[in-house]
Protein backbone atom coordinates (compact mmCIF):
# COMPACT_ATOMS: atom_id res chain seq x y z
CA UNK A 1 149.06 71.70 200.08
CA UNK A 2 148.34 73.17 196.62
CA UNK A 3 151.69 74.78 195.02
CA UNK A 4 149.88 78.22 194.89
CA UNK A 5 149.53 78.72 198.65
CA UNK A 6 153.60 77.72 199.07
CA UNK A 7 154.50 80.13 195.99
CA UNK A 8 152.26 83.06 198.18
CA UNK A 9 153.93 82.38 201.26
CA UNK A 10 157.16 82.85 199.87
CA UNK A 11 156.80 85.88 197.81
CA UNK A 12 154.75 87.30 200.99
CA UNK A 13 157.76 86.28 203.34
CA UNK A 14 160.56 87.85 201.18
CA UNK A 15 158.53 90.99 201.30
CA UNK A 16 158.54 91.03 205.24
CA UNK A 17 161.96 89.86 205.99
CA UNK A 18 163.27 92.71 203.62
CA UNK A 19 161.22 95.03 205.83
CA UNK A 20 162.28 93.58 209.26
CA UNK A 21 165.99 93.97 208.02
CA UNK A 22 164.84 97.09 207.08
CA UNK A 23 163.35 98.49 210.35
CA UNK A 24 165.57 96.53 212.85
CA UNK A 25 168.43 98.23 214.32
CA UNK A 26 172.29 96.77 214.43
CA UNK A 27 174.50 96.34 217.23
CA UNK A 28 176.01 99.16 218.27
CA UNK A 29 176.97 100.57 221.73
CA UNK A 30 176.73 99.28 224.95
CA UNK A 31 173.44 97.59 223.69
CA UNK A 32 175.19 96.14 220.87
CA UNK A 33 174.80 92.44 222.70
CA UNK A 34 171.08 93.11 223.39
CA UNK A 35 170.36 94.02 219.79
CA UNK A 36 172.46 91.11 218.33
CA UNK A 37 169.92 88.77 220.36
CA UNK A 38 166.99 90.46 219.18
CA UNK A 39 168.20 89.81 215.61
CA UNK A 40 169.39 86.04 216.22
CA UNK A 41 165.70 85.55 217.32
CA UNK A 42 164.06 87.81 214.86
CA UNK A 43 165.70 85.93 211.65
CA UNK A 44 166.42 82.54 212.66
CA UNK A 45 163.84 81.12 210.59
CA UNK A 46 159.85 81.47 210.95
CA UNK A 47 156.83 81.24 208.88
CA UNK A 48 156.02 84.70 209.64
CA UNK A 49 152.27 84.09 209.33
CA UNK A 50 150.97 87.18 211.29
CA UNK A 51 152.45 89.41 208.75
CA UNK A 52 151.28 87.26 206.15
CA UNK A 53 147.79 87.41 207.60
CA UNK A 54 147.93 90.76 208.17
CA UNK A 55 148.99 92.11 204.56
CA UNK A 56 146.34 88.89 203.54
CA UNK A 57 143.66 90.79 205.35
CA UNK A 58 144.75 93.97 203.50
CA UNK A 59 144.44 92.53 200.03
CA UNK A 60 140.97 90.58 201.12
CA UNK A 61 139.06 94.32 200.90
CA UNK A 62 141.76 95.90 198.17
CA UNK A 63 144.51 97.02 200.02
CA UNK A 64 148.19 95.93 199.41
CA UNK A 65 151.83 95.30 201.21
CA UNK A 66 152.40 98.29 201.50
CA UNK A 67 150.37 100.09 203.26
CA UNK A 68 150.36 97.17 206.40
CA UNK A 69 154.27 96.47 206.38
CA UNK A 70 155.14 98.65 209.45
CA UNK A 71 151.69 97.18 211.30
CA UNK A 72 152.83 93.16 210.07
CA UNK A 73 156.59 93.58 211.24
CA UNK A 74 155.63 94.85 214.38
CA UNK A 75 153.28 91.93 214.73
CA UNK A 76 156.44 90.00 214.17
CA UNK A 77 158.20 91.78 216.67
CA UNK A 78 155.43 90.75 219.10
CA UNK A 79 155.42 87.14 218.01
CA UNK A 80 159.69 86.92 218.12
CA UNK A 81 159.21 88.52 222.05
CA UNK A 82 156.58 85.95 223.17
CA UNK A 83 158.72 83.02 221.42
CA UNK A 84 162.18 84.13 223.55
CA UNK A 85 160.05 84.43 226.48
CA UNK A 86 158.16 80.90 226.22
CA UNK A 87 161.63 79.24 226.13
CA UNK A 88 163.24 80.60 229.22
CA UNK A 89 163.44 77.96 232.15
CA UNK A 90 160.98 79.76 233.95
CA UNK A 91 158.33 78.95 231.33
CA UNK A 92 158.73 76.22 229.01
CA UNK A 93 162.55 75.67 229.15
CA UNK A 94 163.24 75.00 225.86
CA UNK A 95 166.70 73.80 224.33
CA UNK A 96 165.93 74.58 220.96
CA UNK A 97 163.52 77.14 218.57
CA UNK A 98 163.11 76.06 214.74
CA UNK A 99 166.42 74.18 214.78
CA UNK A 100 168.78 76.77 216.43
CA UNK A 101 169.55 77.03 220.70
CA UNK A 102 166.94 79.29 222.02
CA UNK A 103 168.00 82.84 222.66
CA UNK A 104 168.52 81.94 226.38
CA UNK A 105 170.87 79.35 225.42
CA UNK A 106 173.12 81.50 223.24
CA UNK A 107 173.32 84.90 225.47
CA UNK A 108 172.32 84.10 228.82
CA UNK A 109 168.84 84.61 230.24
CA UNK A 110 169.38 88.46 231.61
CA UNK A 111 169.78 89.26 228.05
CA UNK A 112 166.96 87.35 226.69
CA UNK A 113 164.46 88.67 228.38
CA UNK A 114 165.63 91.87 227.85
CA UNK A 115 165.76 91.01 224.11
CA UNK A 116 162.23 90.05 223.80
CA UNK A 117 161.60 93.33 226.41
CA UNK A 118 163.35 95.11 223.82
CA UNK A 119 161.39 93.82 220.51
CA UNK A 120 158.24 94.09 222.00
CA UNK A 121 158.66 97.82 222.84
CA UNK A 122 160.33 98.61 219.64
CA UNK A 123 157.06 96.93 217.99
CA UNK A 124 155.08 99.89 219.12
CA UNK A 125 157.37 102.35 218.92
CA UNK A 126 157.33 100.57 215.10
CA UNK A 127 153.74 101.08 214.39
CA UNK A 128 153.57 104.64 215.96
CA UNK A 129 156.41 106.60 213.97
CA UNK A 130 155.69 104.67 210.21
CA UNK A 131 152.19 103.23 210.59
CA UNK A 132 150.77 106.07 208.71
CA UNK A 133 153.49 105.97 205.91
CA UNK A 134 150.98 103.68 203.77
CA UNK A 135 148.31 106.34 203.81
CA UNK A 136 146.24 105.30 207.19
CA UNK A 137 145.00 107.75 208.69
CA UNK A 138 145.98 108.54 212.58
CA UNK A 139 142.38 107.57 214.13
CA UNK A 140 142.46 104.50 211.92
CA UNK A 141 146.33 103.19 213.29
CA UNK A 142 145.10 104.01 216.66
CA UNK A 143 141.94 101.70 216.77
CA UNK A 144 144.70 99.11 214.94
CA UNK A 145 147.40 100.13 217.92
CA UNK A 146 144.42 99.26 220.91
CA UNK A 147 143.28 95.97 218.97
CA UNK A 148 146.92 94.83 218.69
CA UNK A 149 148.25 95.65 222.38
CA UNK A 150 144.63 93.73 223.54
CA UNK A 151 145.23 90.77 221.53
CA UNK A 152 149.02 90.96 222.96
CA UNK A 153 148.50 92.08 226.38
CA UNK A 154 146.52 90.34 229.83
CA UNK A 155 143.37 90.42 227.70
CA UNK A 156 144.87 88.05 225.07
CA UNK A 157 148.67 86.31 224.59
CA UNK A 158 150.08 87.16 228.14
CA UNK A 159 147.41 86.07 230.01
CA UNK A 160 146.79 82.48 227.59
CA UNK A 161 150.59 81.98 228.87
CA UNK A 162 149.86 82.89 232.31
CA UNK A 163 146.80 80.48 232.40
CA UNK A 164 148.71 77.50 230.43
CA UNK A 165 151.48 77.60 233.14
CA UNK A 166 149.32 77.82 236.22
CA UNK A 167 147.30 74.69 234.90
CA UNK A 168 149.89 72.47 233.77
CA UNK A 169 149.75 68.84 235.45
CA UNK A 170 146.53 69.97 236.33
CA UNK A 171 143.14 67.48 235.47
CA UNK A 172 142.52 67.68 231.53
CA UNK A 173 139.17 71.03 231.76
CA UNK A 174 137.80 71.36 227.95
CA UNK A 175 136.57 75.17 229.48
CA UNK A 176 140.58 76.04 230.46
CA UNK A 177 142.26 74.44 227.22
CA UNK A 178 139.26 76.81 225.32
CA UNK A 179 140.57 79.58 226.74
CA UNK A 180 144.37 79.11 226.82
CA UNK A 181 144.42 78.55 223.16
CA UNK A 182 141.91 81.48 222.61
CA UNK A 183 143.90 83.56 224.28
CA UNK A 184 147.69 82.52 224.13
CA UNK A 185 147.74 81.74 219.88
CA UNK A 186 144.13 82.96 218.86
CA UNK A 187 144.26 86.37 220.06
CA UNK A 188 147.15 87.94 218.61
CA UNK A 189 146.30 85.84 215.13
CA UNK A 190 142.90 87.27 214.66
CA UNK A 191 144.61 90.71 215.44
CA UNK A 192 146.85 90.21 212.24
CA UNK A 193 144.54 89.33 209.99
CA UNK A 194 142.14 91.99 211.32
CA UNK A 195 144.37 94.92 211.40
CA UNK A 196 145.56 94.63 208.14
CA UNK A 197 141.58 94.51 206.99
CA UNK A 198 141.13 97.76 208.91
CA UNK A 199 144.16 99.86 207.93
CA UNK A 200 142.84 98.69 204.74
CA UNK A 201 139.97 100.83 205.09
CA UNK A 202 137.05 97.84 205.06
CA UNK A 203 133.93 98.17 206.38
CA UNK A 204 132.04 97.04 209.55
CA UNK A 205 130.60 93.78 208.20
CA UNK A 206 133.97 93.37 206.45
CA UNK A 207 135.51 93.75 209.62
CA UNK A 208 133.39 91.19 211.64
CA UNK A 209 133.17 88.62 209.00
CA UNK A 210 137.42 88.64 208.97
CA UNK A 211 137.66 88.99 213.07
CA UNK A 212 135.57 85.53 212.79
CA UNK A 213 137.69 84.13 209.96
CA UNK A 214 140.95 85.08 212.62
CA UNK A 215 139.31 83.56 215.45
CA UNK A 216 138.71 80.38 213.87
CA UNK A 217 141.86 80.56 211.93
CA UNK A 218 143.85 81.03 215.61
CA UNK A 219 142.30 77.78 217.33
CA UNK A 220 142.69 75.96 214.72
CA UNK A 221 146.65 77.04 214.33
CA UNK A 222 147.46 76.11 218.04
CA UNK A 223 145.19 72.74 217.61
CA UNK A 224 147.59 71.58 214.89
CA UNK A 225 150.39 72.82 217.14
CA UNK A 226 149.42 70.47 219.73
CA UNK A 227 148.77 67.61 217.14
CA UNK A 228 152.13 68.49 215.88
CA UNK A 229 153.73 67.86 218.95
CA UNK A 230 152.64 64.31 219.49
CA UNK A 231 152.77 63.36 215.75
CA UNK A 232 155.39 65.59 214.20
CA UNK A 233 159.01 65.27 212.93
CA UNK A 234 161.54 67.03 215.17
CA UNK A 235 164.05 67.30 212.44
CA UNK A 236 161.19 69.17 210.50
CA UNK A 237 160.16 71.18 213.48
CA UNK A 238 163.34 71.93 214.48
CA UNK A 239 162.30 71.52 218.15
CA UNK A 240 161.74 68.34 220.63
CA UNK A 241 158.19 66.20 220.51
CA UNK A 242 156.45 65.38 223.27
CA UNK A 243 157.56 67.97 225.30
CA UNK A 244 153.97 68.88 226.19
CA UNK A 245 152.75 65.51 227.56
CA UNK A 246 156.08 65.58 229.34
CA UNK A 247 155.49 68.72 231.25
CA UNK A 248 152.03 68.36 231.64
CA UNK A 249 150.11 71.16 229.25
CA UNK A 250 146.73 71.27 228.71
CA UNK A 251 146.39 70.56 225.37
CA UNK A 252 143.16 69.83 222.64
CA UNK A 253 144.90 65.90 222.67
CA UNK A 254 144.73 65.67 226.29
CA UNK A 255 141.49 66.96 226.64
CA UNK A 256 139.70 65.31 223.68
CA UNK A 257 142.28 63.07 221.71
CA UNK A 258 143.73 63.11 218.94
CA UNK A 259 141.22 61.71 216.71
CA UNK A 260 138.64 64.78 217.86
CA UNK A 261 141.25 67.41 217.75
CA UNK A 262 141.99 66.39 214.04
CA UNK A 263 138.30 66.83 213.43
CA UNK A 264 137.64 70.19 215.09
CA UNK A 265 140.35 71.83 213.71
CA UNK A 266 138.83 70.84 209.99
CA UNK A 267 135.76 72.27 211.31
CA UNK A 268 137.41 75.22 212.40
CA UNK A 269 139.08 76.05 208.93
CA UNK A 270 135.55 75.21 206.93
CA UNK A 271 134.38 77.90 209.68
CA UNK A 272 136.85 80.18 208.76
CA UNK A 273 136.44 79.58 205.13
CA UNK A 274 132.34 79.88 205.32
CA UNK A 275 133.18 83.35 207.41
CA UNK A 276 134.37 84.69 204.03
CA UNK A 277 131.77 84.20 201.72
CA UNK A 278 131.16 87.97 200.99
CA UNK A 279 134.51 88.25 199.63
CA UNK A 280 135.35 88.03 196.04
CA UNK A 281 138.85 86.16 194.95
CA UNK A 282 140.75 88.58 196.44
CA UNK A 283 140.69 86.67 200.00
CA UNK A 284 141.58 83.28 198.07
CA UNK A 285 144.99 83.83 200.05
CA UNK A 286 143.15 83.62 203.69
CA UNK A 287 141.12 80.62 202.29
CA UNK A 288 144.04 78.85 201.15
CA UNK A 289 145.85 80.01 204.49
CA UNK A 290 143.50 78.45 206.33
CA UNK A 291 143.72 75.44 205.04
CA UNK A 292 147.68 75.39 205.30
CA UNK A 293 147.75 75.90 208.74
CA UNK A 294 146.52 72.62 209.39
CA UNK A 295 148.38 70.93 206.33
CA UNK A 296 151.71 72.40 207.33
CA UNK A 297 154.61 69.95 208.92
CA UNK A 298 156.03 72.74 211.21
């Protein structure tokens, strides 16, 4: 991983956490408990890549921070929800999230899921009181608003979770794996990097030719997920290995190995790379993104 990308990524996640501390409310009230668990999730840790991608996607057709910063923390938001959510014991179960207890395991599970509930609605209530503080334009942050709450909604991230729980244990289906990871990773990434293109002000080719580069971008993200869970380091991950041949998930290993997952997720990424050819060096950040995402060790 060349020491450019990792020098981006920092400087890009500094800029969003400031905002997120920004934006995010403290405990107060008879809430006070709810919002405290919104925050232990929202800053315990995270590569925040869907801002990234979305302020990425911005400065790909000459936008900048901040213009997207409202749009990319809500995509956070979003993200944080569907994390607290995943690890409850009536989805994954999980013990632990990027080296902490999950949310569940700190305040109870009423609370957690009333802490994702919670930062997923103030995600849009985010994007619809400062989305047009960069200079967007109202029609603009709508189409943005629709394309997000798609890519979040049935359409996209709820219903890849729905489909990857009904089908665990289930026979290995390269059609179903397709369209969990489309849907449950894929969706809301191509979203990020696509908003931020469009509150940018790009144009319709511009638009299509980044969509793509999310697409490809997305499967090949949850690919190196699932290669990550077989071959990573826990005390890198800051989570358990092996937890999805334990329980059973349809995953690109289990479906095609790991030696064919490895190579269609380098496919994927010189995809992604190839959809940007129109662009001048002002989407080097998405290229070298996309390359990351399968280089990374968490």
């Amino acid at each position: 991983m060349s020491k450019g990308i990792e020098i981006y990524l920092d400087k890009k996640r500094t800029i969003v956490d400031k905002a997120l501390e920004k934006f995010m409310p403290q405990p107060s009230g008879l809430a006070s408990e709810m919002i405290t668990s919104m925050n232990y999730s929202l800053f315990a840790g995270g590569k925040r890549l869907r801002p990234i991608l979305c302020i990425a996607g911005a400065e790909a057709v000459g936008g900048c921070a901040d213009n997207v910063l409202p749009v990319a923390c809500a995509l956070e938001l979003i993200h944080t929800y569907s994390l607290i959510h995943d690890d409850l014991p009536a989805m994954d179960n999980d013990d632990f999230r990027r080296g902490k207890p999950t949310n569940h395991k700190v305040f109870g599970e009423a609370v957690a899921i009333l802490a994702g509930d919670g930062l997923l609605t103030l995600a849009f209530n985010l994007m619809a009181r400062h989305g047009t503080e960069g200079g967007s334009r109202e029609g603009v942050l709508m189409r943005v608003i629709d394309l997000i709450s798609h890519a979040a909604g049935y359409k996209g991230m709820v219903g890849g979770q729905t489909a990857d729980i009904a089908y665990e244990g289930k026979e290995p289906d390269p059609a179903v794996v397709h369209y969990i990871h489309r849907h449950k990773t894929g969706a809301l990434i191509a979203a990020s990097v696509t908003s931020g293109a469009i509150l940018a002000g790009c144009n319709e080719e511009q638009e299509r030719s980044i969509n793509r580069y999310g697409q490809q971008v997305g499967l090949a993200f949850q690919i190196a997920d699932d290669v990550l869970n077989i071959e990573g380091d826990s005390s890198v991950m800051g989570k358990d290995i092996g937890s999805d041949k334990a329980r059973g998930k349809m995953t690109y290993p289990s479906v095609f190995g790991i030696t064919d997952s490895k190579r269609a997720q380098e496919e994927l990424v010189d995809s992604a790379i190839d959809s940007l050819t129109g662009f001048d060096k002002k989407a080097d950040p998405l290229r070298n993104i996309a390359r990351y995402i399968i280089e990374r060790k968490a």
